[in-house]
Protein backbone atom coordinates (compact mmCIF):
# COMPACT_ATOMS: atom_id res chain seq x y z
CA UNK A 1 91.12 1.93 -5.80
CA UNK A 2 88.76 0.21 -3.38
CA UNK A 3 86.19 0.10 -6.33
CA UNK A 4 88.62 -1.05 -8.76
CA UNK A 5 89.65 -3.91 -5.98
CA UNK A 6 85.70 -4.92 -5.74
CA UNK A 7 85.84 -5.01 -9.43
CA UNK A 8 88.08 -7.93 -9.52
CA UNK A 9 87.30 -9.26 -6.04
CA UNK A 10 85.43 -12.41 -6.75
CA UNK A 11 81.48 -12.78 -6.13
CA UNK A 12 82.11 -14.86 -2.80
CA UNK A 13 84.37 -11.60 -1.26
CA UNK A 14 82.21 -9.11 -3.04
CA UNK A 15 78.74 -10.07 -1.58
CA UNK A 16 80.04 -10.39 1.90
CA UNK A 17 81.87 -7.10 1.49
CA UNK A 18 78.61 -5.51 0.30
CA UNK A 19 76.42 -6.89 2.81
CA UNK A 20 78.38 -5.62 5.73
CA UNK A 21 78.52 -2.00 4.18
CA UNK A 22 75.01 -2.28 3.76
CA UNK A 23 74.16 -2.91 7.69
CA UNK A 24 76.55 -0.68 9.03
CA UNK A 25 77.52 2.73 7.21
CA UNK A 26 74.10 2.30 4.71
CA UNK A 27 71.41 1.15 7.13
CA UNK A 28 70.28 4.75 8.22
CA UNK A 29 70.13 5.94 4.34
CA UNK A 30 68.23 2.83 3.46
CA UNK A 31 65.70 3.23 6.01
CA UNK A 32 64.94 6.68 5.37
CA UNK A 33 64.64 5.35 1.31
CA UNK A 34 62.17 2.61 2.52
CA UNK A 35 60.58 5.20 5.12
CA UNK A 36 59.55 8.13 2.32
CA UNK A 37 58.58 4.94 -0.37
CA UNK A 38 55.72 3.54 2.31
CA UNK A 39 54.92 7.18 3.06
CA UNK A 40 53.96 7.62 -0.79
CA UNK A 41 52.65 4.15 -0.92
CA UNK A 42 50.41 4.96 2.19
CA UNK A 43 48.88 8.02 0.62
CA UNK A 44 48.40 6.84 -2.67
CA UNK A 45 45.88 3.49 -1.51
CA UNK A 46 43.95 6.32 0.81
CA UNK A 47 43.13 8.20 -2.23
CA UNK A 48 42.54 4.94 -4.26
CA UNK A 49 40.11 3.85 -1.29
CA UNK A 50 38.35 7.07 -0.89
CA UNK A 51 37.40 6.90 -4.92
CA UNK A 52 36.23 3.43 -4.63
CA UNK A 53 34.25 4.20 -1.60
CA UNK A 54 32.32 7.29 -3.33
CA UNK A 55 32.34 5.22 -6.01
CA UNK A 56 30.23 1.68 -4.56
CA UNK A 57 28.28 5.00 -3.00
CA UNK A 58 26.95 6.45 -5.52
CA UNK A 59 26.45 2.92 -6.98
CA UNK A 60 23.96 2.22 -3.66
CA UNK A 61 21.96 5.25 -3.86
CA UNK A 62 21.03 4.42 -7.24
CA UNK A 63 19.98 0.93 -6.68
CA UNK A 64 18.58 1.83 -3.55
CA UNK A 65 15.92 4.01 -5.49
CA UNK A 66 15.87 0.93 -7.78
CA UNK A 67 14.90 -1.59 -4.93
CA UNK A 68 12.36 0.67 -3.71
CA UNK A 69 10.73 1.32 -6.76
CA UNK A 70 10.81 -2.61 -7.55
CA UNK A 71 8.94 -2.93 -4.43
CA UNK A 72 6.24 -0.27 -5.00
CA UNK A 73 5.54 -1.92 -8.23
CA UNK A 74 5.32 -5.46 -6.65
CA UNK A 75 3.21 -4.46 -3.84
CA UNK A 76 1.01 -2.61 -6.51
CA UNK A 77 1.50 -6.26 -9.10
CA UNK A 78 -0.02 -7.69 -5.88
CA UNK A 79 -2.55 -5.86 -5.37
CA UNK A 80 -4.11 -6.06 -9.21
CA UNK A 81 -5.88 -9.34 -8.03
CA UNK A 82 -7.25 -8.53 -5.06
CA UNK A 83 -8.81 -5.12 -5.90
CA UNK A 84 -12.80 -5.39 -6.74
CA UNK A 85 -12.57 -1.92 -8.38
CA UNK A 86 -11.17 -0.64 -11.65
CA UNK A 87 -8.38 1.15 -12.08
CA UNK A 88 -5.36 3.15 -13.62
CA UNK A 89 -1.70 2.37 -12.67
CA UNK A 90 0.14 6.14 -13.04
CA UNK A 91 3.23 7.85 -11.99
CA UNK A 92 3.44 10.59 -9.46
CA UNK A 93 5.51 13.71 -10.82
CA UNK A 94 5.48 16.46 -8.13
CA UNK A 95 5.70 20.00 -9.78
CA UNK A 96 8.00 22.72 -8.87
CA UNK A 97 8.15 26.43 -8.31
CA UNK A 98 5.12 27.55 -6.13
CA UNK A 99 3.15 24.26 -6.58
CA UNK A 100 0.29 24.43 -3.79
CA UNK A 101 1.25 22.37 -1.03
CA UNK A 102 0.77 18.20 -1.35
CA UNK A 103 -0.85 18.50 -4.92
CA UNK A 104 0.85 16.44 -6.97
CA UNK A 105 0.66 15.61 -11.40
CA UNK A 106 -0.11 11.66 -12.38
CA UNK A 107 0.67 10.28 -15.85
CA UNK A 108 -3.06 9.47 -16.57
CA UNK A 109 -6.00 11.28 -17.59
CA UNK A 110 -9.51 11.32 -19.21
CA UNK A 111 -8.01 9.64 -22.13
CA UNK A 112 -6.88 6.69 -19.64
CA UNK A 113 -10.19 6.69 -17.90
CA UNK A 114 -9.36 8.95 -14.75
CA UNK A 115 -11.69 10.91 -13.22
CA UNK A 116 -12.37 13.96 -11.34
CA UNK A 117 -13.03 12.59 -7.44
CA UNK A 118 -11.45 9.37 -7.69
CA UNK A 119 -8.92 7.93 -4.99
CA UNK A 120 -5.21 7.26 -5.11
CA UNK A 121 -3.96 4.25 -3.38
CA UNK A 122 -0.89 2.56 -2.85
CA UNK A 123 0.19 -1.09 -2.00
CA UNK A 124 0.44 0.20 1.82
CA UNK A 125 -3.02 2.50 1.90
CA UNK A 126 -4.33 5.67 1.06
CA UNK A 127 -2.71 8.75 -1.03
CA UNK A 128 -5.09 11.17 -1.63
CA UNK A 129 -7.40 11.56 -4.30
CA UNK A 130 -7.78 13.37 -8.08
CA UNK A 131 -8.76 17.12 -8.26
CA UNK A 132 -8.62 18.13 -12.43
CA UNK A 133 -8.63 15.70 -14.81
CA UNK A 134 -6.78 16.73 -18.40
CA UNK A 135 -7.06 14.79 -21.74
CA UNK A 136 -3.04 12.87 -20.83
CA UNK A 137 -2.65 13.76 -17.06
CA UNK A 138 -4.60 15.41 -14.24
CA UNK A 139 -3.90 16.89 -11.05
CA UNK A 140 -4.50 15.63 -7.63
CA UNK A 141 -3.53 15.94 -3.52
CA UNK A 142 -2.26 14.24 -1.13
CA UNK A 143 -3.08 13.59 2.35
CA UNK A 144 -1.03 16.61 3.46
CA UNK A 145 -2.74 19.07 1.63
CA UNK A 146 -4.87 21.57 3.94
CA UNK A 147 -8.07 21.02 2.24
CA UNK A 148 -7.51 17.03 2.60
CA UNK A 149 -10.61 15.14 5.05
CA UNK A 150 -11.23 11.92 4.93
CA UNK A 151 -14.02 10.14 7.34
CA UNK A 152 -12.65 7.37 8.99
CA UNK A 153 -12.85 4.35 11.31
CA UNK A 154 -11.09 2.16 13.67
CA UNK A 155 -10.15 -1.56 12.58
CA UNK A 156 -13.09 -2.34 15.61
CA UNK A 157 -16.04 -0.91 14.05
CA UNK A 158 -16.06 1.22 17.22
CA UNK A 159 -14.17 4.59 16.62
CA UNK A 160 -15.29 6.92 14.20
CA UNK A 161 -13.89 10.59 13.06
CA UNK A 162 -12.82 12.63 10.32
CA UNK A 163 -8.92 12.70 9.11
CA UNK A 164 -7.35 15.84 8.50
CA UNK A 165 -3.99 16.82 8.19
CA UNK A 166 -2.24 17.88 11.54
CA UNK A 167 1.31 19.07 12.95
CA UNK A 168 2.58 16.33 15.30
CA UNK A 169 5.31 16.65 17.68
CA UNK A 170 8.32 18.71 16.60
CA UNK A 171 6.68 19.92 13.38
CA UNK A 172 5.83 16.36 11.51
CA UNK A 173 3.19 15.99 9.02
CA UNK A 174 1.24 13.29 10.55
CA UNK A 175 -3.06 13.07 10.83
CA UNK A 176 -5.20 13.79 13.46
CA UNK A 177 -8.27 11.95 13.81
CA UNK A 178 -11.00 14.27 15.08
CA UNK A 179 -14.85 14.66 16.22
CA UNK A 180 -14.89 11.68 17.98
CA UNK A 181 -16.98 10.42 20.46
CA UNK A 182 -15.91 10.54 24.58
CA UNK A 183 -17.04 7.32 25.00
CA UNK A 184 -14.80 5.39 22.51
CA UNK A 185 -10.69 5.66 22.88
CA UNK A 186 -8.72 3.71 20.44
CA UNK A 187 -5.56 2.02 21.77
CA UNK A 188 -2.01 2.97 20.49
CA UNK A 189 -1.49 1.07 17.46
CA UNK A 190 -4.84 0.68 16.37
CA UNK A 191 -4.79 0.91 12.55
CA UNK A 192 -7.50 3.62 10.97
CA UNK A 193 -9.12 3.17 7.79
CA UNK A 194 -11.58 4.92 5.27
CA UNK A 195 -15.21 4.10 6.89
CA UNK A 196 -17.10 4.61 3.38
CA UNK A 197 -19.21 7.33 4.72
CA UNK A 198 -19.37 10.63 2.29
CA UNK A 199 -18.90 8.27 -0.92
CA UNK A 200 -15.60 9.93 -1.48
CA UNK A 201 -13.55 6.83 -0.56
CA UNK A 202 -14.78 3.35 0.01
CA UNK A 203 -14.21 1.76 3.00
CA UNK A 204 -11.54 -0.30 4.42
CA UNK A 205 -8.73 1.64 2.72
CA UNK A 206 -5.61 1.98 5.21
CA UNK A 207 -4.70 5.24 6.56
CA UNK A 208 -2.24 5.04 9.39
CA UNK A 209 -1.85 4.06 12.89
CA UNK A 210 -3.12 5.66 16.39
CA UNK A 211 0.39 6.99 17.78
CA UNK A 212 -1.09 8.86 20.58
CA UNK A 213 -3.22 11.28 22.21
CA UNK A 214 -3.03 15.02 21.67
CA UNK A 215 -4.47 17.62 24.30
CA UNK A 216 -8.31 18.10 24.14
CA UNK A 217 -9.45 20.88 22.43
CA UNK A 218 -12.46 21.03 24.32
CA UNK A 219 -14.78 19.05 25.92
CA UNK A 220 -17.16 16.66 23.83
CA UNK A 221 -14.46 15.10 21.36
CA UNK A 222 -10.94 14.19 21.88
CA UNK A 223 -7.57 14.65 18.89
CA UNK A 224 -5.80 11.19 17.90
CA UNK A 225 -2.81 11.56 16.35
CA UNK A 226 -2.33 9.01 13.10
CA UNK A 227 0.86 8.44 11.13
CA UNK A 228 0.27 7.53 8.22
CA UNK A 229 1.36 4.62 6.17
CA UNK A 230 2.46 6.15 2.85
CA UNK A 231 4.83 8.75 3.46
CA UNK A 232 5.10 11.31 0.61
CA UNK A 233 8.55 9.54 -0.56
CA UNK A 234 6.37 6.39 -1.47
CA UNK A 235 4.28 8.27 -3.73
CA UNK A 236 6.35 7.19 -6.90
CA UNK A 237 3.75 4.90 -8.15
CA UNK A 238 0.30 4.88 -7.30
CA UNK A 239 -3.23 3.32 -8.70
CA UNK A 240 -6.34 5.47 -9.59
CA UNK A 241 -9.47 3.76 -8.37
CA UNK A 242 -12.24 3.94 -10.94
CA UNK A 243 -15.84 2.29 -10.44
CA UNK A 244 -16.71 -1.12 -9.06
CA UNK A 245 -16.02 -3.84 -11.15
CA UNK A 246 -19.37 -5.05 -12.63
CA UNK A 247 -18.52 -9.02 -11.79
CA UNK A 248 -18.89 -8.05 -8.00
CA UNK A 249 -20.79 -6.18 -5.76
CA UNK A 250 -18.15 -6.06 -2.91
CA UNK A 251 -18.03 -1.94 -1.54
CA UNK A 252 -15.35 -2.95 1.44
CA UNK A 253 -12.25 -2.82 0.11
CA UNK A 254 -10.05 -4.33 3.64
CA UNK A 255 -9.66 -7.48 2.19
CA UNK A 256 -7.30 -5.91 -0.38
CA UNK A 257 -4.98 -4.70 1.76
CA UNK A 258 -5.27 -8.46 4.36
CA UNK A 259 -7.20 -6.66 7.14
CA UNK A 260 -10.14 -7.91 8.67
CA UNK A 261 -12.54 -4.96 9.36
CA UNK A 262 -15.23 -5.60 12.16
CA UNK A 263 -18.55 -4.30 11.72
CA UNK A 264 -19.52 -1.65 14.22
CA UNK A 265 -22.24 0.45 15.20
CA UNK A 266 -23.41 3.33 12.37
CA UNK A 267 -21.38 6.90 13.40
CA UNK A 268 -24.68 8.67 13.84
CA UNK A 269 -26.34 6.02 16.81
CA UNK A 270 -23.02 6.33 18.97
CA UNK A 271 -24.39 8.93 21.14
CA UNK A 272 -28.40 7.49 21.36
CA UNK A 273 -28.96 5.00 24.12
CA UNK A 274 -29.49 1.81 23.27
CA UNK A 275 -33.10 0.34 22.96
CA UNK A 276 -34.67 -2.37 25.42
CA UNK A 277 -34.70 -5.53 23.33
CA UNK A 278 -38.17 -5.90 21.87
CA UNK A 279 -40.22 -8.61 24.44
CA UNK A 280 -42.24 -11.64 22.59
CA UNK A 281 -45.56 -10.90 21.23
CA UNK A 282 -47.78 -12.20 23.59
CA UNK A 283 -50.33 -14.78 22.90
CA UNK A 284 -54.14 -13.51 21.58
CA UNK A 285 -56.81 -13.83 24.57
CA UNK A 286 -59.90 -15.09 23.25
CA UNK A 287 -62.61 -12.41 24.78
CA UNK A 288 -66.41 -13.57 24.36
CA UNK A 289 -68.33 -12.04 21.68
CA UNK A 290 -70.40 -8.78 23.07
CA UNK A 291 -73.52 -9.36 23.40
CA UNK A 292 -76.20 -7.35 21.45
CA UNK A 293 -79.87 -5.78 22.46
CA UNK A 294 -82.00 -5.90 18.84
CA UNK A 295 -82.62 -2.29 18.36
CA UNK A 296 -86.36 -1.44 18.39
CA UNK A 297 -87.42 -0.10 15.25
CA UNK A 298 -88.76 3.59 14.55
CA UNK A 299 -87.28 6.70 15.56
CA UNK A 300 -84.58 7.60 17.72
CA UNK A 301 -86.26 8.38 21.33
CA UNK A 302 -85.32 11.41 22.91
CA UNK A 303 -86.34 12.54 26.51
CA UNK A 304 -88.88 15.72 26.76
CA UNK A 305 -87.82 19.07 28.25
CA UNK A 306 -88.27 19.27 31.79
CA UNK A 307 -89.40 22.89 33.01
CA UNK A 308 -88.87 23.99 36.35
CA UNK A 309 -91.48 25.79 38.43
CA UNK A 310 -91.77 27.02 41.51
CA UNK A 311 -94.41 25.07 43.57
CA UNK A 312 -95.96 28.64 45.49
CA UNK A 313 -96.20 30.34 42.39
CA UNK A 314 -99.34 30.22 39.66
CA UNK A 315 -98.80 29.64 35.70
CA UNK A 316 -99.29 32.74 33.56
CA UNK A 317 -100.35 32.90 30.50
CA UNK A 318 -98.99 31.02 27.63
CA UNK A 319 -96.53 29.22 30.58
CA UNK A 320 -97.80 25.63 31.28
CA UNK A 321 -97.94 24.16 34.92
CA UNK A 322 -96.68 21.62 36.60
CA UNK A 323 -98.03 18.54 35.53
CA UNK A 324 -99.55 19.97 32.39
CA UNK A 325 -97.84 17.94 29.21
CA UNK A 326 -95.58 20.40 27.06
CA UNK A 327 -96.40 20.03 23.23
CA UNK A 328 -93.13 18.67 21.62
CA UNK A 329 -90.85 21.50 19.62
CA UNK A 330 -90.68 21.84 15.89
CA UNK A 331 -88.30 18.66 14.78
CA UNK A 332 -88.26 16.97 17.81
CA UNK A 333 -89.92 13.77 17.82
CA UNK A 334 -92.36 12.84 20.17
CA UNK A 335 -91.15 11.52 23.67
CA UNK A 336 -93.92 8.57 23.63
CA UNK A 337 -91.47 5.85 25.66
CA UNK A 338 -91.05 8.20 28.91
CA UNK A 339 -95.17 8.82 28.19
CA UNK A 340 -95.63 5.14 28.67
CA UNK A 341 -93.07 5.22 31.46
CA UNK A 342 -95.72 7.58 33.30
């Protein structure tokens, strides 16, 4: 009945009617409807955020790898005009299974003109250096390979040592920078490059930076610790140094890279002491011609045998006397000056 009177109510009466059922006997069943409709609503834009988010994700890491690869290949763009040397641009693929440690495979071989001994740089310094060439590829290692050593030199021209690779604090691959001299401490921060020395790797090529000090393994050289400024994760791309370009004759290859590499003493004349500056020649003295007695002509003179005798005693036979001249001996020229003399 009380629907049937709504029915023919009109809309005036039935919206008011309807309105004040709604906020008195409906109001706790409508907010429970609007209570479990935002609960569903909630949970369904959480799991539509969570895909987006692992989407854009997933969308970073690859252009992450993307940005850093552009700028590998810039740096390396860069470096095309500035290098004096040859080379091969190649791409680093690291080999799995039981691969000996910090070898790595480049896309370039003899065919491409790499060669057995030649160094592999980057846009930010040193790599390592080529091992077996093959007709397509060949095989090289990098700078944390055991059997890596690399002589070296401070940005000064002052420090000199071999690099090798070395376990830094809490287990890091870093450098060390070894057989150094007492007398010479690099500061933290000093950059180290290739010194030339060996004729593996020209000189001026960046290795890493002087981090610290490690304890001294005994007494006539001190340990530097270097980290190095291409870690193996920049290794993507890398250039193959071949022979000098025959347009130049420039050896140092700092200027490549923007550094400014002082020239310092020679490794080997770090230890000697230094020489006395040489003095001015001094002037010539004029010294007066010797003077010279003619020679008289005719035999050498030679003095004649004195014989000794005692004064108390008489001359026997076939022994001369005092006084008595002594015939001259067989090849010995007469003594006729000391004759006169008498």
């Amino acid at each position: 009945m009380l629907a049937a009177l709504l029915l023919v109510l009109p809309d005036r009466y039935r919206v008011g009617i309807a309105s004040g059922v709604r906020s008195t006997v409906l109001l706790p069943f409508i907010a429970m409807e609007r209570g479990a409709v935002d609960h569903d609503g909630q949970f369904a834009d959480a799991s539509e955020v969570r895909a987006e988010r692992d989407s854009l994700a997933a969308f970073l890491v690859g252009q992450a790898s993307l940005v850093s690869e552009n700028r590998q290949l810039r740096g390396l763009l860069g470096m095309r005009q500035r290098l004096p040397y040859s080379f091969v641009a190649a791409e680093v693929v690291r080999p799995g299974g039981s691969a000996e440690q910090g070898s790595f495979l480049v896309t370039g071989g003899a065919r491409d003109g790499v060669h057995a001994g030649s160094p592999v740089v980057t846009s930010r310094g040193l790599v390592g250096m080529i091992k077996e060439v093959y007709g397509q590829d060949a095989v090289g290692y990098d700078w944390t390979n055991p059997n890596f050593r690399a002589s070296a030199v401070s940005v000064d021209g002052q420090t000199y040592g071999i690099v090798e690779p070395h376990a830094g604090p809490g287990g890091d691959r870093m450098l060390a920078l070894t057989s150094t001299a007492l007398h010479t401490v690099p500061k933290k921060g000093t950059l180290i490059v290739t010194s030339g020395s060996g004729g593996t790797y020209p000189r001026g090529i960046p290795i890493g930076e002087v981090v610290g000090t490690e304890s001294e393994a005994s007494t006539w050289q001190r340990i530097y610790l270097i980290r190095p400024l291409v870690s193996p994760d920049e290794m993507s791309h890398v250039l193959v140094l071949g022979a000098p370009q025959s347009t130049t004759t420039v050896q140092d290859l700092a200027g490549a890279w923007g550094i400014r590499l002082r020239q310092g003493p020679p490794p080997d004349s770090l230890m000697l002491p230094r020489a006395a500056p040489a003095a001015a020649p001094a002037a010539p003295v004029e010294r007066p011609a010797p003077r010279r007695t003619p020679r008289p002509s005719g035999p050498r003179l030679l003095g004649r045998p004195v014989i000794r005798q005692d004064q108390n005693t008489q001359g026997t036979q076939g022994t001369p006397q005092a006084g008595t001249p002594v015939p001259p001996q067989p090849g010995t020229p007469p003594d006729t000056g000391r004759r006169r003399q008498r």
